[in-house]
Structure formats: structure tokens, C-alpha cells
C-alpha atoms as a PDB file:
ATOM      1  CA  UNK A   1      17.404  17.799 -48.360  1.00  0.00           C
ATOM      2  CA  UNK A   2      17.767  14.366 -50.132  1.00  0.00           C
ATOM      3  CA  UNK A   3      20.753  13.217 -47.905  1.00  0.00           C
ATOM      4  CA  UNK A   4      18.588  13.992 -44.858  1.00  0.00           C
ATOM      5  CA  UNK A   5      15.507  12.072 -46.851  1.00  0.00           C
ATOM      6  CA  UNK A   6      17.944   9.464 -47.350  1.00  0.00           C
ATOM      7  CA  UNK A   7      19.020   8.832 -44.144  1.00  0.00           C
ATOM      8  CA  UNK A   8      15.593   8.698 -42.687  1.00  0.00           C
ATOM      9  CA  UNK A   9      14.409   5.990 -45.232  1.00  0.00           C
ATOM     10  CA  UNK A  10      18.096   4.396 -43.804  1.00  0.00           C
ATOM     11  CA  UNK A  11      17.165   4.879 -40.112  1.00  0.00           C
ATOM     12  CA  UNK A  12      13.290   3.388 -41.181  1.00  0.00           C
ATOM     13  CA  UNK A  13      14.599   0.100 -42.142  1.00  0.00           C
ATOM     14  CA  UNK A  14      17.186  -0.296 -39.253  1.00  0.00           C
ATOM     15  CA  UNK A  15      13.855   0.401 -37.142  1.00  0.00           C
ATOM     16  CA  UNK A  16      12.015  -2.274 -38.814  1.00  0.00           C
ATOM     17  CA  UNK A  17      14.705  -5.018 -38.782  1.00  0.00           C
ATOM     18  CA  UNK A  18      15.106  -4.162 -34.905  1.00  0.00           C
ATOM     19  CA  UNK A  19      11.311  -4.738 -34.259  1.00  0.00           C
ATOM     20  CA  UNK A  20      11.653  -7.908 -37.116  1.00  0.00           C
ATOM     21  CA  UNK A  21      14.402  -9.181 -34.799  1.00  0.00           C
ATOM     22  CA  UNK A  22      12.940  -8.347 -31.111  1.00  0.00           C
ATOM     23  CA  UNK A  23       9.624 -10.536 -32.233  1.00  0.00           C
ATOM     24  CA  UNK A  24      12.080 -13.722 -32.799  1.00  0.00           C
ATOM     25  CA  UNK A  25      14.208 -12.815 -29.545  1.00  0.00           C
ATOM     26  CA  UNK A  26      17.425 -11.654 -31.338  1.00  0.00           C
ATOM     27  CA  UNK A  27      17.659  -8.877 -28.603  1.00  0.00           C
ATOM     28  CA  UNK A  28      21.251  -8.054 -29.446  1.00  0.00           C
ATOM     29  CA  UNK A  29      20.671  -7.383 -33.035  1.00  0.00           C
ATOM     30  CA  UNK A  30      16.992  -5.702 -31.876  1.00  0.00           C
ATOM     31  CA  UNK A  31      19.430  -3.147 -29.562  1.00  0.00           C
ATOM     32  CA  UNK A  32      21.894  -3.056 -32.900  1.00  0.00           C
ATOM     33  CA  UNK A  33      19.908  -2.268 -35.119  1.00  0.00           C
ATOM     34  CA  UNK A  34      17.287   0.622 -33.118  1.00  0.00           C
ATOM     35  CA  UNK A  35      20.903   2.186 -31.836  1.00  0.00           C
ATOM     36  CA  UNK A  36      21.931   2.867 -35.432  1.00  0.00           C
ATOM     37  CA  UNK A  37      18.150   4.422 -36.476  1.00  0.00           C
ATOM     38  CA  UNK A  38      18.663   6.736 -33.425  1.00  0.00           C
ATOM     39  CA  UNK A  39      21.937   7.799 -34.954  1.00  0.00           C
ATOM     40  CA  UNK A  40      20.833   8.648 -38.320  1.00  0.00           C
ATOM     41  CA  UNK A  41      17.958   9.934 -36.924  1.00  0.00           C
ATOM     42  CA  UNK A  42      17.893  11.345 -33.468  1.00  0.00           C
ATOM     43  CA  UNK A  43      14.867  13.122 -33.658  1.00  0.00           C
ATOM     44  CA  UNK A  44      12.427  10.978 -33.987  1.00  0.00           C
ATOM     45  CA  UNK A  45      10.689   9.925 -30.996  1.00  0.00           C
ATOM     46  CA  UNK A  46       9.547   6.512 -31.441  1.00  0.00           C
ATOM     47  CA  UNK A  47      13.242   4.563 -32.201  1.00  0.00           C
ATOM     48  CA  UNK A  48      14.496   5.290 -28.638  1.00  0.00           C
ATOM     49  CA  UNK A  49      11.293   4.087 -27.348  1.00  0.00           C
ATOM     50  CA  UNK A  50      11.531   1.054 -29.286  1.00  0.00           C
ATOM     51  CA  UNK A  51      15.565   0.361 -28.236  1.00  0.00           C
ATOM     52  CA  UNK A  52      13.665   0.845 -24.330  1.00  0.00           C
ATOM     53  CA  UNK A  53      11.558  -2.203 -24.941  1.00  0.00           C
ATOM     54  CA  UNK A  54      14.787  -4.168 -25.541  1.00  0.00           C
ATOM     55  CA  UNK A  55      16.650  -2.958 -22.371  1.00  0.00           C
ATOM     56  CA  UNK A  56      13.369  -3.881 -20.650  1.00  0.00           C
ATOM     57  CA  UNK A  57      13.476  -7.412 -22.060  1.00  0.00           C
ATOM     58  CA  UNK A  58      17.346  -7.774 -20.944  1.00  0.00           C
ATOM     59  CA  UNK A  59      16.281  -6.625 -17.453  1.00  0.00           C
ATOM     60  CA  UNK A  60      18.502  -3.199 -18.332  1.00  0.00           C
ATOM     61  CA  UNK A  61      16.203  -0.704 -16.420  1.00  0.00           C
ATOM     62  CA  UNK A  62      18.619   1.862 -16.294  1.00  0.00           C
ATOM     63  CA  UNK A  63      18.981   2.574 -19.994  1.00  0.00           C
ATOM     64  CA  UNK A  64      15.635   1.920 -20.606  1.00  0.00           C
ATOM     65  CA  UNK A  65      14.374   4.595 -18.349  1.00  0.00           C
ATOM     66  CA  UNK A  66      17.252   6.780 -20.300  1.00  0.00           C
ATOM     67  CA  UNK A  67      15.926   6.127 -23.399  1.00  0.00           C
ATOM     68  CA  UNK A  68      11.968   6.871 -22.093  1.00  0.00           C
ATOM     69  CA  UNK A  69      13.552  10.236 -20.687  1.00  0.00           C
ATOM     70  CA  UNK A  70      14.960  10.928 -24.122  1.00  0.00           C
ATOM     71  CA  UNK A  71      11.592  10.004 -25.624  1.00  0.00           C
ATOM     72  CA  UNK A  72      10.180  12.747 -23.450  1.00  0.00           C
ATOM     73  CA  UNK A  73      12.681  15.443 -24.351  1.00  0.00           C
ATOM     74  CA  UNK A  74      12.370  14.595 -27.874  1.00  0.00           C
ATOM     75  CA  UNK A  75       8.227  15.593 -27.217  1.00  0.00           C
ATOM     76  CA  UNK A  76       8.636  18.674 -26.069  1.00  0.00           C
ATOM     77  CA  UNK A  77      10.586  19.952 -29.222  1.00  0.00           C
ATOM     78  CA  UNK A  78       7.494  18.529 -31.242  1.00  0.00           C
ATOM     79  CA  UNK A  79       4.084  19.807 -31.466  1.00  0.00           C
ATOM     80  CA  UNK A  80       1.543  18.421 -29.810  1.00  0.00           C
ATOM     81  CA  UNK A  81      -0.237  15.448 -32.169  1.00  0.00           C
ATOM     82  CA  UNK A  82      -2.037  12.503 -31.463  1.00  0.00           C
ATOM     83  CA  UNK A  83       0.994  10.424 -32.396  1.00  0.00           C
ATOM     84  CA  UNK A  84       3.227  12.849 -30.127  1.00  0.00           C
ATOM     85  CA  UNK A  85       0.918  12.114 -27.278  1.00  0.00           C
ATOM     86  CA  UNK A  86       0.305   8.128 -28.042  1.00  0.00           C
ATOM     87  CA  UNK A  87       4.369   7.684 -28.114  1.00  0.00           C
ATOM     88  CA  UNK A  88       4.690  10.115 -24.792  1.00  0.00           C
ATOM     89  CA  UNK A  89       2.360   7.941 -22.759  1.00  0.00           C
ATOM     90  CA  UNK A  90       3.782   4.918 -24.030  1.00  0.00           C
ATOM     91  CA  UNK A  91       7.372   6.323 -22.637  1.00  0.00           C
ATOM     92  CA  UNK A  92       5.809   7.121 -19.701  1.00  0.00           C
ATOM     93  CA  UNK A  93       4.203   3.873 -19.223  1.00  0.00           C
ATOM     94  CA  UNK A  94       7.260   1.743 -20.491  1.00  0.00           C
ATOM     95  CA  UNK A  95       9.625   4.017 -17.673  1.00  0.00           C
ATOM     96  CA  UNK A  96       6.714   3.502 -15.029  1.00  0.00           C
ATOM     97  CA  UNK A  97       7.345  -0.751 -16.114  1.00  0.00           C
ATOM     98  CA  UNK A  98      11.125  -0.153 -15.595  1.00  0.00           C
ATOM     99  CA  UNK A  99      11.039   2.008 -12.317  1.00  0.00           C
ATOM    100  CA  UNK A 100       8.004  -0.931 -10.663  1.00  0.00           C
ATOM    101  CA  UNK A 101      10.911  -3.749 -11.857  1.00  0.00           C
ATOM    102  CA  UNK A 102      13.185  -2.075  -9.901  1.00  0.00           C
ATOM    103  CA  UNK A 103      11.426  -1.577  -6.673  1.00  0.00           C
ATOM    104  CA  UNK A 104      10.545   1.861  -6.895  1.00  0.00           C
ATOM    105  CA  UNK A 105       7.145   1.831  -6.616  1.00  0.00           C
ATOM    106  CA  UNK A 106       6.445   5.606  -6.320  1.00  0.00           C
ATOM    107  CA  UNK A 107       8.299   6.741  -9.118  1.00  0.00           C
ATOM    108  CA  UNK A 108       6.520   3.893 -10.700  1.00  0.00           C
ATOM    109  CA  UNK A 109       2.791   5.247  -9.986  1.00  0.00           C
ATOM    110  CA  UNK A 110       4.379   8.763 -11.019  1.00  0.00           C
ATOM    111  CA  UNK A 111       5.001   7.757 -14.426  1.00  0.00           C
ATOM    112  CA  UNK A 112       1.731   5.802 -14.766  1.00  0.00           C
ATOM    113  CA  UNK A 113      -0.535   8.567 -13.966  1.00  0.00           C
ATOM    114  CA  UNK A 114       1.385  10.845 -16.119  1.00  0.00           C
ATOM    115  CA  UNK A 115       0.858   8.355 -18.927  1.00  0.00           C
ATOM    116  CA  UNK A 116      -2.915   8.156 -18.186  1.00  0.00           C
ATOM    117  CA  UNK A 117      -3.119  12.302 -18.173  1.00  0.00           C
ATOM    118  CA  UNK A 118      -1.245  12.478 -21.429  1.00  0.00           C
ATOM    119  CA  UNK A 119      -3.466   9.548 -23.277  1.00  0.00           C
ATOM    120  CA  UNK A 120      -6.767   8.437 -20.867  1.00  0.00           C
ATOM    121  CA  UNK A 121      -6.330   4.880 -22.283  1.00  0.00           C
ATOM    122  CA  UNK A 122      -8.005   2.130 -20.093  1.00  0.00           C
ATOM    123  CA  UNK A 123      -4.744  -0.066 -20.065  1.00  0.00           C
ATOM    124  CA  UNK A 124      -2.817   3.269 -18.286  1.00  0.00           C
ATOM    125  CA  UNK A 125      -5.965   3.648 -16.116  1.00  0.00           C
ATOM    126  CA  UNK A 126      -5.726  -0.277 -15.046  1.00  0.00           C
ATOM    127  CA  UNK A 127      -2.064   0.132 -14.490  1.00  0.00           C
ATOM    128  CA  UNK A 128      -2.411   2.828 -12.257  1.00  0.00           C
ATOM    129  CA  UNK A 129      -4.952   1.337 -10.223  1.00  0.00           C
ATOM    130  CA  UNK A 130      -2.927  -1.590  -9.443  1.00  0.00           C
ATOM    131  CA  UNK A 131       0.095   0.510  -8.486  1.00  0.00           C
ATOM    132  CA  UNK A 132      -2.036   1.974  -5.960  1.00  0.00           C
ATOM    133  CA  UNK A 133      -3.422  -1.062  -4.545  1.00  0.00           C
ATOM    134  CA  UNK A 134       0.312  -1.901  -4.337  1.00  0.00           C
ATOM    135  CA  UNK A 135       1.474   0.977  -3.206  1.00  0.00           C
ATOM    136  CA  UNK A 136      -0.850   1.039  -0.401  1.00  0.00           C
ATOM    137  CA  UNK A 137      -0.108  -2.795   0.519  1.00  0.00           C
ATOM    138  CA  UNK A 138       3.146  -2.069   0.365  1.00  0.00           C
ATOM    139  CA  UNK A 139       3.284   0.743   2.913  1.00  0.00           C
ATOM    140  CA  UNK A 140       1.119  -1.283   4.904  1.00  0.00           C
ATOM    141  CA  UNK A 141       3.182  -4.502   5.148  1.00  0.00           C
ATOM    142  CA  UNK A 142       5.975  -1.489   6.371  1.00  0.00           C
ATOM    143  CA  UNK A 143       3.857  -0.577   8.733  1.00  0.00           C
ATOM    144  CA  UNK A 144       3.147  -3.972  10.103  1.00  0.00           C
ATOM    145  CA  UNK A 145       6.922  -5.383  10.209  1.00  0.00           C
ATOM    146  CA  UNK A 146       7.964  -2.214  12.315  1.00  0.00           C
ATOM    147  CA  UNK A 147       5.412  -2.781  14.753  1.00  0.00           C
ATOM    148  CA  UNK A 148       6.655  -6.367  14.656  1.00  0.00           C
ATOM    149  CA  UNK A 149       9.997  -5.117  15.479  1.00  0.00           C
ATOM    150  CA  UNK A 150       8.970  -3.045  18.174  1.00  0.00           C
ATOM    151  CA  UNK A 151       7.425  -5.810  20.272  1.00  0.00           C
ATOM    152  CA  UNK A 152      10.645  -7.501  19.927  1.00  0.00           C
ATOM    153  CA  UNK A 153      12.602  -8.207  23.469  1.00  0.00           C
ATOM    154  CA  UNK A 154      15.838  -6.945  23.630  1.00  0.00           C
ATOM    155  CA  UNK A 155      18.645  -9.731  23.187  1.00  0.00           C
ATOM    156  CA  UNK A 156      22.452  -9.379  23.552  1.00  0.00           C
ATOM    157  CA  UNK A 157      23.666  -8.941  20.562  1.00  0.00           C
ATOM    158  CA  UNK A 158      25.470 -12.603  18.998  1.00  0.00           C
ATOM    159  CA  UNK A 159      28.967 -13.136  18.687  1.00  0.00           C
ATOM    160  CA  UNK A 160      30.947 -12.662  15.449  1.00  0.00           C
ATOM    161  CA  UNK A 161      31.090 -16.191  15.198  1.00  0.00           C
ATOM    162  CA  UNK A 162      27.431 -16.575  14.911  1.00  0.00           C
ATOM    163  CA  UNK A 163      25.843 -13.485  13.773  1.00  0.00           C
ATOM    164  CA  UNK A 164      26.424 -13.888   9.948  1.00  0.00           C
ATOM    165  CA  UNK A 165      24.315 -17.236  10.010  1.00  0.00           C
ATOM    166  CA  UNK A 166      21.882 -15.872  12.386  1.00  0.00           C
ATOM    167  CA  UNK A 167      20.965 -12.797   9.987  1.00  0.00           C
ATOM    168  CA  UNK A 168      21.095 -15.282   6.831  1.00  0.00           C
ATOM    169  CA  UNK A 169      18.858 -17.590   9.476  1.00  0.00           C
ATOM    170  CA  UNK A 170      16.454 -15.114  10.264  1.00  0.00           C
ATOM    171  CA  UNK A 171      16.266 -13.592   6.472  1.00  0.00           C
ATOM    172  CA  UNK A 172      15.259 -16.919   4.701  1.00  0.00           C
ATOM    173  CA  UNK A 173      12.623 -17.153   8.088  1.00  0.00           C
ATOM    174  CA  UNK A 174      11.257 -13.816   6.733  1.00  0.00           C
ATOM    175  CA  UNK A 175      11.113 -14.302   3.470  1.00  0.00           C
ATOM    176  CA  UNK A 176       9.481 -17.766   4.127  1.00  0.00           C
ATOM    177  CA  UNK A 177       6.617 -16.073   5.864  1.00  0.00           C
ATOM    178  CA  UNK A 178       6.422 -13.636   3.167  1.00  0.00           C
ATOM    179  CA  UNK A 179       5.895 -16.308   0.268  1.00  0.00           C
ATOM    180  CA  UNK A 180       3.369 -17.795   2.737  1.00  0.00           C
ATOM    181  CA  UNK A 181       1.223 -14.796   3.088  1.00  0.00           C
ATOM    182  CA  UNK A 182       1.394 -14.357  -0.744  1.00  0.00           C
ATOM    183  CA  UNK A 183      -0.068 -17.540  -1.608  1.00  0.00           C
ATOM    184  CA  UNK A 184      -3.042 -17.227   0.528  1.00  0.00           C
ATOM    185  CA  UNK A 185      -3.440 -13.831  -1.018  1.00  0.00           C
ATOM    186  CA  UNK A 186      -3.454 -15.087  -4.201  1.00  0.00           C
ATOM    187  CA  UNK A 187      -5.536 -18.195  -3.165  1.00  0.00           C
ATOM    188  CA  UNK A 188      -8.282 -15.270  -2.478  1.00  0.00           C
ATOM    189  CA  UNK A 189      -7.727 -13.911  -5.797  1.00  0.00           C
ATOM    190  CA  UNK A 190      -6.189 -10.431  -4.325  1.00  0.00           C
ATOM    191  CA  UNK A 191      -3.156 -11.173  -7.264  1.00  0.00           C
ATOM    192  CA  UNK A 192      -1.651  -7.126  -6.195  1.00  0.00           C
ATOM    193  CA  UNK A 193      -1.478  -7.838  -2.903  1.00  0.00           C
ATOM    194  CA  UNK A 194       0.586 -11.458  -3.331  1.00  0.00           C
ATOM    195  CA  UNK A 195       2.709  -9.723  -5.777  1.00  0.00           C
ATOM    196  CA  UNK A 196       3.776  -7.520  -2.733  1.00  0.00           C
ATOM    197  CA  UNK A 197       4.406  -9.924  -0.559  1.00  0.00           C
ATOM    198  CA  UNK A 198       6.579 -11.952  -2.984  1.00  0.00           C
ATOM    199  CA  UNK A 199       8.106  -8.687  -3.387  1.00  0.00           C
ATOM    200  CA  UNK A 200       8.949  -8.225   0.326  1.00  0.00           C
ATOM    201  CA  UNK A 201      10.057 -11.429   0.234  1.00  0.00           C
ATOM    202  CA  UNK A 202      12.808 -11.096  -2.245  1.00  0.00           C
ATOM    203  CA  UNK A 203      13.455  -8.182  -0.509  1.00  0.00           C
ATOM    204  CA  UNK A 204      14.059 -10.043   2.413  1.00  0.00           C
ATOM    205  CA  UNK A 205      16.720 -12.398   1.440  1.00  0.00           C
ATOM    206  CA  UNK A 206      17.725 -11.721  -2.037  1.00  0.00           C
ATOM    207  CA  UNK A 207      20.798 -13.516  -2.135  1.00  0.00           C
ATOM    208  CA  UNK A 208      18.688 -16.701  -1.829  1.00  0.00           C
ATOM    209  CA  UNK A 209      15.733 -15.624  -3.561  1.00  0.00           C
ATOM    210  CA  UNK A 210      14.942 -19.266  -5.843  1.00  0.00           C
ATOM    211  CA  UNK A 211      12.921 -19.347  -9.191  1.00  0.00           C
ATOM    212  CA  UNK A 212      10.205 -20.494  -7.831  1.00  0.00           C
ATOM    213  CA  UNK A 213       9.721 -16.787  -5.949  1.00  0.00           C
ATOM    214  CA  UNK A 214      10.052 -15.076  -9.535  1.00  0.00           C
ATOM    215  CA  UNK A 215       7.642 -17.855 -10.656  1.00  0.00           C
ATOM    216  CA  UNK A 216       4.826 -17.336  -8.462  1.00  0.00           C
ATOM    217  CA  UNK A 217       5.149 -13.735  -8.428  1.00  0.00           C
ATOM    218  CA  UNK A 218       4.798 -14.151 -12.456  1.00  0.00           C
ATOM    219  CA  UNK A 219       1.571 -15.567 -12.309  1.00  0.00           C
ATOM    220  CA  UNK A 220       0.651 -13.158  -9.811  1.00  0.00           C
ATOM    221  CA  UNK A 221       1.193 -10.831 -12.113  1.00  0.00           C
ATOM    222  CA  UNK A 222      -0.297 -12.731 -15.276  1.00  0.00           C
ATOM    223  CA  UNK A 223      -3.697 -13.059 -13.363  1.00  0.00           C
ATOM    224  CA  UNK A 224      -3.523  -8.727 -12.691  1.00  0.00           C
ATOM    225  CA  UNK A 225      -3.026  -8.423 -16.593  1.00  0.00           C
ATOM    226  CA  UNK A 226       0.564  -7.127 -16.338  1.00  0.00           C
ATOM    227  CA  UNK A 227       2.366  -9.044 -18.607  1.00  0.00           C
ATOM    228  CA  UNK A 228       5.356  -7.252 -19.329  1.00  0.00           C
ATOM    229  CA  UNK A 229       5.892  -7.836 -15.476  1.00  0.00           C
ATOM    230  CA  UNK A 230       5.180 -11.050 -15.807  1.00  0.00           C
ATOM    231  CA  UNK A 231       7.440 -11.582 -18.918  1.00  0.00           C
ATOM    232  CA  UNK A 232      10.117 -10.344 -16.913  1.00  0.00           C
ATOM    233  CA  UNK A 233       9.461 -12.547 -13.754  1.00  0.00           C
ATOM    234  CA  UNK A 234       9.705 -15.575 -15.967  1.00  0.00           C
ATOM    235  CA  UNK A 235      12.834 -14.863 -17.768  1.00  0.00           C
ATOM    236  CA  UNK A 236      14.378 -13.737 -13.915  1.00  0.00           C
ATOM    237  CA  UNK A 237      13.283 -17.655 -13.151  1.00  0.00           C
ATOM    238  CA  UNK A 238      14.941 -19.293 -15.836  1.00  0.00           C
ATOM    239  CA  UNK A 239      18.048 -16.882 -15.115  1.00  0.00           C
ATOM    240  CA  UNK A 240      18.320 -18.910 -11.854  1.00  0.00           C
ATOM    241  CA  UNK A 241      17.045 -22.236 -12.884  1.00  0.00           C
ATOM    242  CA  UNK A 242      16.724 -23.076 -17.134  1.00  0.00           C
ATOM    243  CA  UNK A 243      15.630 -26.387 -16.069  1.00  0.00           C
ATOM    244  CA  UNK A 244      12.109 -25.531 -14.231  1.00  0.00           C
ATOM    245  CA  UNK A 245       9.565 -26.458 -16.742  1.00  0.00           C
ATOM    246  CA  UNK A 246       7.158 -23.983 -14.921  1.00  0.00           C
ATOM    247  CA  UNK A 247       9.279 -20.954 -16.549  1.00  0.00           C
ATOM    248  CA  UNK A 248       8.716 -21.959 -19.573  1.00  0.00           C
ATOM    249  CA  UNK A 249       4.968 -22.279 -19.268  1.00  0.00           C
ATOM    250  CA  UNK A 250       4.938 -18.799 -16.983  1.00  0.00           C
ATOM    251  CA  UNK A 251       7.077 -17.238 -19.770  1.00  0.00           C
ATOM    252  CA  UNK A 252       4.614 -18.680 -22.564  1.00  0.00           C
ATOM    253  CA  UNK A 253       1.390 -17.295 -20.658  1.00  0.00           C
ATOM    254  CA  UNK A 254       3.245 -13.899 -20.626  1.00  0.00           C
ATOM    255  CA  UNK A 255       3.795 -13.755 -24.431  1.00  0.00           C
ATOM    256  CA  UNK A 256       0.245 -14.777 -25.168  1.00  0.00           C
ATOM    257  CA  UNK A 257      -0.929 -12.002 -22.878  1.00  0.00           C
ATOM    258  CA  UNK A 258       1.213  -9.755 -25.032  1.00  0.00           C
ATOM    259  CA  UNK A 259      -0.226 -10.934 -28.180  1.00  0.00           C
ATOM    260  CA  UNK A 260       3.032 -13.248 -29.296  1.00  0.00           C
ATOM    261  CA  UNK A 261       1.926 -15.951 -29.735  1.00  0.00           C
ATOM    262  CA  UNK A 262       4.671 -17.358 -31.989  1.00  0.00           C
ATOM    263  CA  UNK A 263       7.191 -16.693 -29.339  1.00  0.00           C
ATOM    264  CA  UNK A 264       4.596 -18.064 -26.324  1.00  0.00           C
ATOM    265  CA  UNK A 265       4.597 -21.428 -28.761  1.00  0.00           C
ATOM    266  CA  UNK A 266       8.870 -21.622 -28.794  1.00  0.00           C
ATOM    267  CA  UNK A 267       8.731 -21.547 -25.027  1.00  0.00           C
ATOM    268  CA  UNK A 268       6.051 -24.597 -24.392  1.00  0.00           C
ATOM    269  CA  UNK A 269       7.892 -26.544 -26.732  1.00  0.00           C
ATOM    270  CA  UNK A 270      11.257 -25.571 -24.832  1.00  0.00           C
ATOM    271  CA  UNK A 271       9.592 -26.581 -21.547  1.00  0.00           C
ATOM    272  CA  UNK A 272       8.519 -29.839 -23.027  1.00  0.00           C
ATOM    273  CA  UNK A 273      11.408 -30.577 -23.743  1.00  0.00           C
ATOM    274  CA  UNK A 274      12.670 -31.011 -20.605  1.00  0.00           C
ATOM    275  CA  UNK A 275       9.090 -32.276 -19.075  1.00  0.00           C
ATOM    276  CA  UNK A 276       7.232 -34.125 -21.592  1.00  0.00           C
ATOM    277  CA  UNK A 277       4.636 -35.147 -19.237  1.00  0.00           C
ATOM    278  CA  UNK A 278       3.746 -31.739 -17.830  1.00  0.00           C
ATOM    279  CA  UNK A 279      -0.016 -31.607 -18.200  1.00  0.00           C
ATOM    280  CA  UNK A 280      -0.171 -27.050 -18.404  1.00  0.00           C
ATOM    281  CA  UNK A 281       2.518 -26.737 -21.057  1.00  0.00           C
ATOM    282  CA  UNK A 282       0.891 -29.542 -23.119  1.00  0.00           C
ATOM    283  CA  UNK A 283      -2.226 -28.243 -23.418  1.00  0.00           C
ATOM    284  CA  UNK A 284      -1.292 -24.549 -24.170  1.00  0.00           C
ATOM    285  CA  UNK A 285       1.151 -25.941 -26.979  1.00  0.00           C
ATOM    286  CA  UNK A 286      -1.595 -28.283 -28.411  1.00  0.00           C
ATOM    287  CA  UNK A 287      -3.925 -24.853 -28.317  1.00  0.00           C
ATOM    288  CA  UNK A 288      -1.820 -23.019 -29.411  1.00  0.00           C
ATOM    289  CA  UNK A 289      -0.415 -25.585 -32.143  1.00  0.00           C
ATOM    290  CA  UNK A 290      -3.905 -25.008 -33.977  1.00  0.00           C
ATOM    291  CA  UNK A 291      -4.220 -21.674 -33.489  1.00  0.00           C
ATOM    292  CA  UNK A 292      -1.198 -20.933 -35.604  1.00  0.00           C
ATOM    293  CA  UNK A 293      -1.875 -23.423 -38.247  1.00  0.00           C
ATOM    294  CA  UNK A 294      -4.813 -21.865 -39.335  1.00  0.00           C
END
């Protein structure tokens, strides 16, 4: 009884160092330390969840969605409690996040709904209404391209010598078009719908998908409240560019829609670093510059 007491107080303290380092962006310690509370402690629901928010951060969708699933099996062996039910949705939600990042929009909506039947909470209820709205979009935009394709004329088809640049051609024509579409969406404030069409453009060509694509599609997703989405955009641009002072400020709007506002701070002072002039970035640092000295 006291060893198993002991080890639970252990596995507490590994959980708060992991949450102590995930706020500062130590995501390798974060994923250290929340491994070793789920070993000394492998019943309790929430440390997996919390090691899932890390793998979501490192763009690890796999294991995260692993981890949600274990958060679920570890729910049915409990009774039913208000905190059973908060952490359930939240592992529904967080796998719903993971599935979306990955293109699987269905499974994505799936998750979400579940998340809003197991805890009606207006942030599960938004999310699900926007995964509709994309959903639908989505299909549509389908729907559209193969009726584009059949009013195509029939061509021969191009020699070896020529069809590799042709399809890379015709891909980067695509996903042109696509980016096009999705800033006049967003120019008429339907943010879901241009975050579907920068999706089907990165779909399009993704081997020459720029930051720019991931940057857009970030604010895009800032301006629909999704801001783990967003977060994740950002950090996908500065993957392919760490020199585009528009990450930084997309990755700082993304923390201060998720309440961290430390870590929002860190990245306008990164970007202005490498743009001093750049009028956003100064004036959310400067904001947010007094904010946290009070």
C-alpha cells in the first residue's frame, strides 16, 4: 500500500515537471518526463493524455492518437465521474486534432462529436461545426475537380521524356489555383472554407508545398478559433523556412489564442530578430511586453 502511494506521489511530480517543461518548449524532456509517470502509474488517465499533447506539438500524430486511444481504454475500467468524462472528451477532442492534421477529416468529425456527446462543452460544439462546414467543402471541391476532369479532351499520353515535368507542371498549376481560391475565401471571411482549399492545395503538390501555404492556412485557422491547428501550421512553416518573420508572428498569435502568452512573447521577439522593422510582430510584442510586466 505505501510503495504503490509512493510511486504515485513519484509519477505526480514527473507529471508536473513534464507540463513545467512543455510550457517553456522543452518537448523532449515534456515526452521524458510524462513517459516515466505512465510507467509508475499506468492507470491513470490523464498522463497519457498529457504525453499526446507533446506528440501533437512534434507533429507525431500517430502516437498521439495511441496515447488518446489508451486514454479511452483507461475510461472504461473507471467509473463514470465528471473528471472521467472531462479527460474522455478531451482525448477525444485532442485525437479528433491529430486525425484533422493528418487529412482525415471524417475520422476527425467522428472524434469531435463523440467529445461533444461525452462533455456538451461549447468549444467541442464549435469544433464540430467547423469540421462539418469542412467536411462538406471538402467533398464539394471533390465533386467539382472530377467534373473538371471529365470535360477534359482526351490527349495522347506524353513521352517518358516529358511526362515527369508535365505532372510536376500541372501539380504546382493546381495547387496555384487552389491558394487562389483560398484567399478570396478568406477575403470574404469564410476562414473553413480557405482552410480547405489550402488544404487541397498541399494536397496537390506536396513536394513543393512552401511556408507561405502553411502560413496562410494558419491564419485561416487562427481567425476560425482553432489554434492548436494553427500552432501546428506555424511550426510546419518555420520547418520549411526559419527565416520567414511571418511564422513567427503566426506562431505567436497561436500561443496567445491558447492562453501562452509567455511563449507567444519568445516567438515575436525571435521574429524580430530577423525583421526588426516588421510593423505586426512589433506591435503584438510591445502589447504583449506590458501585459506581462504587470
Amino acid at each position: 500500500m505505501t510503495e504503490t502511494l509512493n510511486m504515485n506521489m513519484h509519477a505526480e511530480k514527473f507529471r508536473d515537471l513534464g507540463t513545467q517543461q512543455f510550457k517553456c518548449g522543452d518537448m523532449d524532456t515534456s515526452l521524458m518526463n510524462y513517459t516515466r509517470a505512465i510507467q509508475l502509474d499506468e492507470s491513470h488517465m490523464e498522463y497519457p493524455l498529457c504525453r499526446a499533447a507533446v506528440y501533437m506539438a512534434n507533429q507525431a500524430y500517430d502516437q498521439c492518437i495511441e496515447d488518446c486511444k489508451q486514454v479511452i481504454e483507461l475510461a472504461l475500467l473507471n467509473p463514470p465521474t465528471s473528471t472521467t468524462d472531462e479527460l474522455l472528451a478531451k482525448a477525444y477532442a485532442r485525437m479528433g486534432t491529430a486525425y484533422f492534421a493528418q487529412g482525415k477529416y471524417a475520422l476527425a468529425l467522428r472524434c469531435v462529436k463523440t467529445a461533444y456527446q461525452t462533455l456538451p462543452h461549447a468549444e467541442f460544439r464549435q469544433m464540430q461545426h467547423q469540421l462539418e462546414s469542412i467536411n462538406d467543402k471538402m467533398a464539394q471541391l471533390l465533386q467539382e475537380i472530377e467534373k473538371g476532369k471529365g470535360k477534359e479532351p482526351m490527349r495522347p499520353p506524353p513521352s517518358s521524356s516529358t511526362s515527369t515535368l508535365s505532372s510536376s507542371n500541372h501539380a504546382s498549376a493546381e495547387a496555384a489555383n487552389f491558394c487562389q481560391q483560398a484567399k478570396e475565401a478568406f477575403k470574404a471571411d469564410d476562414f473553413e472554407g480557405a482552410a480547405a482549399l489550402y488544404t487541397q492545395a498541399v494536397n496537390a503538390d506536396p513536394t513543393n508545398t512552401r511556408a507561405v501555404t502553411f502560413i496562410n492556412r494558419s491564419a485561416c485557422y487562427h481567425k476560425a478559433k482553432q489554434y492548436e491547428l494553427a500552432l501546428l501550421d506555424a511550426d510546419k512553416a518555420l520547418e520549411l523556412d526559419p527565416d520567414v518573420p511571418q511564422g513567427y508572428f503566426r506562431k505567436g498569435c497561436a500561443l496567445e489564442g491558447l492562453k501562452r502568452k509567455e511563449e507567444a512573447f519568445d516567438q515575436y521577439d525571435m521574429g524580430l530578430q530577423i525583421a526588426p522593422e516588421h510593423t505586426q510582430l512589433n506591435k503584438r510584442y510591445q502589447i504583449l511586453k506590458k501585459q506581462l510586466a504587470k
